[in-house]
N, C-alpha and C. Protein backbone atom coordinates (compact mmCIF):
# COMPACT_ATOMS: atom_id res chain seq x y z
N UNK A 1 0.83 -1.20 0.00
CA UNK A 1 0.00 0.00 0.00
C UNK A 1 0.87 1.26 0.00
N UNK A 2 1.94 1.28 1.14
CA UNK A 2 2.80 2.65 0.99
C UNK A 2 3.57 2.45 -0.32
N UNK A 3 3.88 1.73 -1.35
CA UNK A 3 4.33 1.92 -2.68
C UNK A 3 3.02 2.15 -3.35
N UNK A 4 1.95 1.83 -3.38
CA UNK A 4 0.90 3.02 -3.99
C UNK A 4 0.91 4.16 -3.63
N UNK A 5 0.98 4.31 -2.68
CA UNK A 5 1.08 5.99 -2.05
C UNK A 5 2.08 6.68 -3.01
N UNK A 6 3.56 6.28 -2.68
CA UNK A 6 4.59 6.87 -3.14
C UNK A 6 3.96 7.09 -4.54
N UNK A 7 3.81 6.29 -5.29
CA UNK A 7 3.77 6.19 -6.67
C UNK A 7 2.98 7.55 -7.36
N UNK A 8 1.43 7.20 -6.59
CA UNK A 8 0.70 8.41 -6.69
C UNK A 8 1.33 9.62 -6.29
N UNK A 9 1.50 9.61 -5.18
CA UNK A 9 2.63 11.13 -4.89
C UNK A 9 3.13 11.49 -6.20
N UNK A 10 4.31 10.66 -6.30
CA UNK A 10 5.31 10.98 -7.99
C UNK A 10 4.72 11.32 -8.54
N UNK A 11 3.26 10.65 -8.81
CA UNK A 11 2.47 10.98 -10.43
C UNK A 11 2.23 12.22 -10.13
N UNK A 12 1.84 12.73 -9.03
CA UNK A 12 0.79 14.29 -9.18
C UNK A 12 2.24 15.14 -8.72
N UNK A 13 3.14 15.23 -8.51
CA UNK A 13 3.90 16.15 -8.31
C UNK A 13 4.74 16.41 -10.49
N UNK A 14 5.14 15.25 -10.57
CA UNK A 14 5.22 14.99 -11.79
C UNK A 14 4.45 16.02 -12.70
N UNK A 15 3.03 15.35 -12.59
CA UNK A 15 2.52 16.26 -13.32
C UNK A 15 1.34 17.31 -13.12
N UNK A 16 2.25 18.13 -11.59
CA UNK A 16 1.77 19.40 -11.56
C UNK A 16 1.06 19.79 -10.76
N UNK A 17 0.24 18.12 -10.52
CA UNK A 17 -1.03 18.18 -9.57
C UNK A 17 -2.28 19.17 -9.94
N UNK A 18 -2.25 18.85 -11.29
CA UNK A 18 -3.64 19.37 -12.40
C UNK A 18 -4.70 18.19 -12.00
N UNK A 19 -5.90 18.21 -12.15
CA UNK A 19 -7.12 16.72 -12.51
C UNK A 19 -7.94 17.20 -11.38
N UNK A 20 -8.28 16.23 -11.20
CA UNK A 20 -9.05 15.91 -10.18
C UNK A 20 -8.87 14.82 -8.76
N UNK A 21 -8.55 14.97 -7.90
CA UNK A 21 -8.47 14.16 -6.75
C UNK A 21 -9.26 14.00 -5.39
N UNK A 22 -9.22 12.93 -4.89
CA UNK A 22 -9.62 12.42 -3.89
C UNK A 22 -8.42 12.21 -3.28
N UNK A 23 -8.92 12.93 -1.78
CA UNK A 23 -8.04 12.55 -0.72
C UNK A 23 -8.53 12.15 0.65
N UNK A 24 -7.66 10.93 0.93
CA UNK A 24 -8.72 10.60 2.09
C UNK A 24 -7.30 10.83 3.12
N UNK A 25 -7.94 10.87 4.53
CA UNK A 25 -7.60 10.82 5.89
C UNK A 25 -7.66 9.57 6.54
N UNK A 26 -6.50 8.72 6.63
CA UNK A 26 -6.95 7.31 6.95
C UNK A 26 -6.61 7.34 8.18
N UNK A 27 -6.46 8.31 9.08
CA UNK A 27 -7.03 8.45 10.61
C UNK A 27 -8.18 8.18 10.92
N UNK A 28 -9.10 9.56 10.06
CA UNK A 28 -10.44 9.95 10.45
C UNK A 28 -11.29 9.20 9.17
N UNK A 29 -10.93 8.90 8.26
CA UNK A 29 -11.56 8.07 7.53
C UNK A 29 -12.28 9.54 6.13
N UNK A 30 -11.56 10.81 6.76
CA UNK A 30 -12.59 11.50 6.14
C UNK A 30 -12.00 11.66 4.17
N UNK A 31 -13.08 12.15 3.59
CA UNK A 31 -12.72 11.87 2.12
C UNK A 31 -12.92 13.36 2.03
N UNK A 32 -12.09 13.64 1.30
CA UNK A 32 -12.20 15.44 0.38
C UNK A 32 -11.94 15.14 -1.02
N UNK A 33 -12.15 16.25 -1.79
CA UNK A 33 -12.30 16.39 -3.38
C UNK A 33 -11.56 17.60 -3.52
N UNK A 34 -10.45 17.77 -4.63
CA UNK A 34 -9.73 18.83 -5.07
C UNK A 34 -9.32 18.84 -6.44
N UNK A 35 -8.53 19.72 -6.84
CA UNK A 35 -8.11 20.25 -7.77
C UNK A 35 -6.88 20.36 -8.24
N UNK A 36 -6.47 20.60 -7.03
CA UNK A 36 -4.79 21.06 -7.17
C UNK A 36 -4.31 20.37 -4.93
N UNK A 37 -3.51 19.83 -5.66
CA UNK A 37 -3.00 18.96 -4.50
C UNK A 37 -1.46 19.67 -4.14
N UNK A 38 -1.12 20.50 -2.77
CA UNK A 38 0.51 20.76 -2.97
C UNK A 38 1.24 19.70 -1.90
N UNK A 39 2.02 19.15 -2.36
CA UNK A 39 3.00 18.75 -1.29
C UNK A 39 4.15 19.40 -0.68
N UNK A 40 4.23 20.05 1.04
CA UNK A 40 4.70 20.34 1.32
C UNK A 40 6.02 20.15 1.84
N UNK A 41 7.06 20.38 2.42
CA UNK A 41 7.96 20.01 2.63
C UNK A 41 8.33 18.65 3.25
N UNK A 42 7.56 18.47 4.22
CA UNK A 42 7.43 17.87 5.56
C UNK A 42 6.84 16.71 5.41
N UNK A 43 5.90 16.49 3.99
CA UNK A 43 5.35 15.42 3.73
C UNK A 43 4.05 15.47 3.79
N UNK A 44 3.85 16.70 4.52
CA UNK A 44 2.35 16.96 4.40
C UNK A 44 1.65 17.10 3.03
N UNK A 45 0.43 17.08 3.05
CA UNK A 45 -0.16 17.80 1.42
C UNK A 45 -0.87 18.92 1.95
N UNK A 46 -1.28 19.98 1.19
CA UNK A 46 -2.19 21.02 1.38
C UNK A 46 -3.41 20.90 0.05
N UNK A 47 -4.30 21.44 0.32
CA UNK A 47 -5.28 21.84 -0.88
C UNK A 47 -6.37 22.39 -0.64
N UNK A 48 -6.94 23.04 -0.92
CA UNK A 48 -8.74 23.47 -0.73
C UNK A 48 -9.69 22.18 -1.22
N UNK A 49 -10.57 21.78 0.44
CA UNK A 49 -11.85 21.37 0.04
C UNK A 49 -12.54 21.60 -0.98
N UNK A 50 -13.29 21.08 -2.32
CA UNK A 50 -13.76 21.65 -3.35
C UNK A 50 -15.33 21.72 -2.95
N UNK A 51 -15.79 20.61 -1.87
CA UNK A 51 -17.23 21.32 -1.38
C UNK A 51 -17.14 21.83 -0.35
N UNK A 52 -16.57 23.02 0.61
CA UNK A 52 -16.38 23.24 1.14
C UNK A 52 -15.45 25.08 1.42
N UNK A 53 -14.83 24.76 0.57
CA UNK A 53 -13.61 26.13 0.16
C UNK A 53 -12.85 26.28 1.36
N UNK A 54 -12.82 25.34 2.54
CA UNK A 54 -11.66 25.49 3.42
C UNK A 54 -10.36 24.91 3.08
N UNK A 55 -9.17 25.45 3.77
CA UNK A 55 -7.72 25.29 3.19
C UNK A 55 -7.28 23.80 4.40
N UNK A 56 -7.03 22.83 3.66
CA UNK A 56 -7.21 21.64 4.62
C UNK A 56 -5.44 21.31 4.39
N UNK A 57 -4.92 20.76 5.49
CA UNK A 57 -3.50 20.21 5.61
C UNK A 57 -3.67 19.07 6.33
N UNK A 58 -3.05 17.56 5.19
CA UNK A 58 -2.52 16.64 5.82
C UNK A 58 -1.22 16.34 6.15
N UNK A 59 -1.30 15.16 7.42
CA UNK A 59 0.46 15.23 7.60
C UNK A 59 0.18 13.44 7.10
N UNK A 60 -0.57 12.92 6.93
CA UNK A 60 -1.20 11.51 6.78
C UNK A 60 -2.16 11.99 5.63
N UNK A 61 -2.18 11.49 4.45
CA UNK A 61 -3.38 10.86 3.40
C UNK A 61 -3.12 10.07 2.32
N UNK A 62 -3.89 9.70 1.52
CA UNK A 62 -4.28 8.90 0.64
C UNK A 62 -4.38 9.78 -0.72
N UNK A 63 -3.91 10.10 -1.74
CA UNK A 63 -4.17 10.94 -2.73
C UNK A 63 -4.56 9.74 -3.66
N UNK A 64 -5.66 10.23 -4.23
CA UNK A 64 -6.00 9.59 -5.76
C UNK A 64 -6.80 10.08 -6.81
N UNK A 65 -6.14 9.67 -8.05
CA UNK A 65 -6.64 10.52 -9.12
C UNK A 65 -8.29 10.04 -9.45
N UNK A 66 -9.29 10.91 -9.47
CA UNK A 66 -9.82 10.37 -10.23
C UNK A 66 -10.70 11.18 -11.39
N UNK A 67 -12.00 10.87 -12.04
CA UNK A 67 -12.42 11.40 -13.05
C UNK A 67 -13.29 12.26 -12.92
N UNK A 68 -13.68 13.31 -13.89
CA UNK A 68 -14.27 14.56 -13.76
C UNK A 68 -15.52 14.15 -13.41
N UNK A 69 -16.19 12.93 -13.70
CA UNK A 69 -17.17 12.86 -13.85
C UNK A 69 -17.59 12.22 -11.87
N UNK A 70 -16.99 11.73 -11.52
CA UNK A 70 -16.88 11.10 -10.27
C UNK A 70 -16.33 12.20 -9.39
N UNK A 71 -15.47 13.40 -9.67
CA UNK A 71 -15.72 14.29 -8.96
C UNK A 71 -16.76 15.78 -8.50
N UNK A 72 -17.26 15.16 -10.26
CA UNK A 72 -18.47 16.30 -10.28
C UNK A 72 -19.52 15.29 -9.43
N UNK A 73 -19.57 13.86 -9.28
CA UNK A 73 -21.09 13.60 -8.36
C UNK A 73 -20.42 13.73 -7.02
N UNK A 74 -19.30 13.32 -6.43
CA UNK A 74 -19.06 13.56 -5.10
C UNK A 74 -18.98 15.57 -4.64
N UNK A 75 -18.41 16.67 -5.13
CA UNK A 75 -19.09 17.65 -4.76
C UNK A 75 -19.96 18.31 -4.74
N UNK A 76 -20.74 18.04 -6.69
CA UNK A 76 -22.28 18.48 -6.80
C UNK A 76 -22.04 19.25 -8.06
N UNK A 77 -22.67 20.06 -8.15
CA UNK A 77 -22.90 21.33 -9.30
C UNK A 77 -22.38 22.36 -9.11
N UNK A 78 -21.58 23.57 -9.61
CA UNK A 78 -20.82 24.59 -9.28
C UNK A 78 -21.88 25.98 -9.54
């Protein structure tokens, strides 16, 4: 599982951290939706909630890519 992690990491730093993602909290179990994913120094990620518009920081998550269409039903309509 932590070589999926890594991998994904690579991919979205790679390329830019453009798309669409899901990120989960496998503490709290909680799931968010974004846009732009940053990885910070420390290992943390940062990004804005996309239903929500708060500025959320993990030091622990799960990043994964997924499709416009699966992120447009998990936040809704803009």
């Amino acid at each position: 599982m932590k070589r999926v992690l890594w991998g994904v990491l690579c991919l979205f730093i790679l390329t830019g951290c453009g798309g669409y993602w899901q990120v989960v909290d496998p503490t709290t179990k909680d799931v968010y939706y974004t846009k732009n994913v940053k990885k910070e120094k420390r290992g943390a990620v940062r990004f804005i909630d996309a239903k929500t518009g708060v500025l959320i920081i993990l030091q622990n998550s799960e990043v994964i890519e997924v499709s416009k269409d699966q992120f447009r039903k998990a936040v809704g309509p803009k």
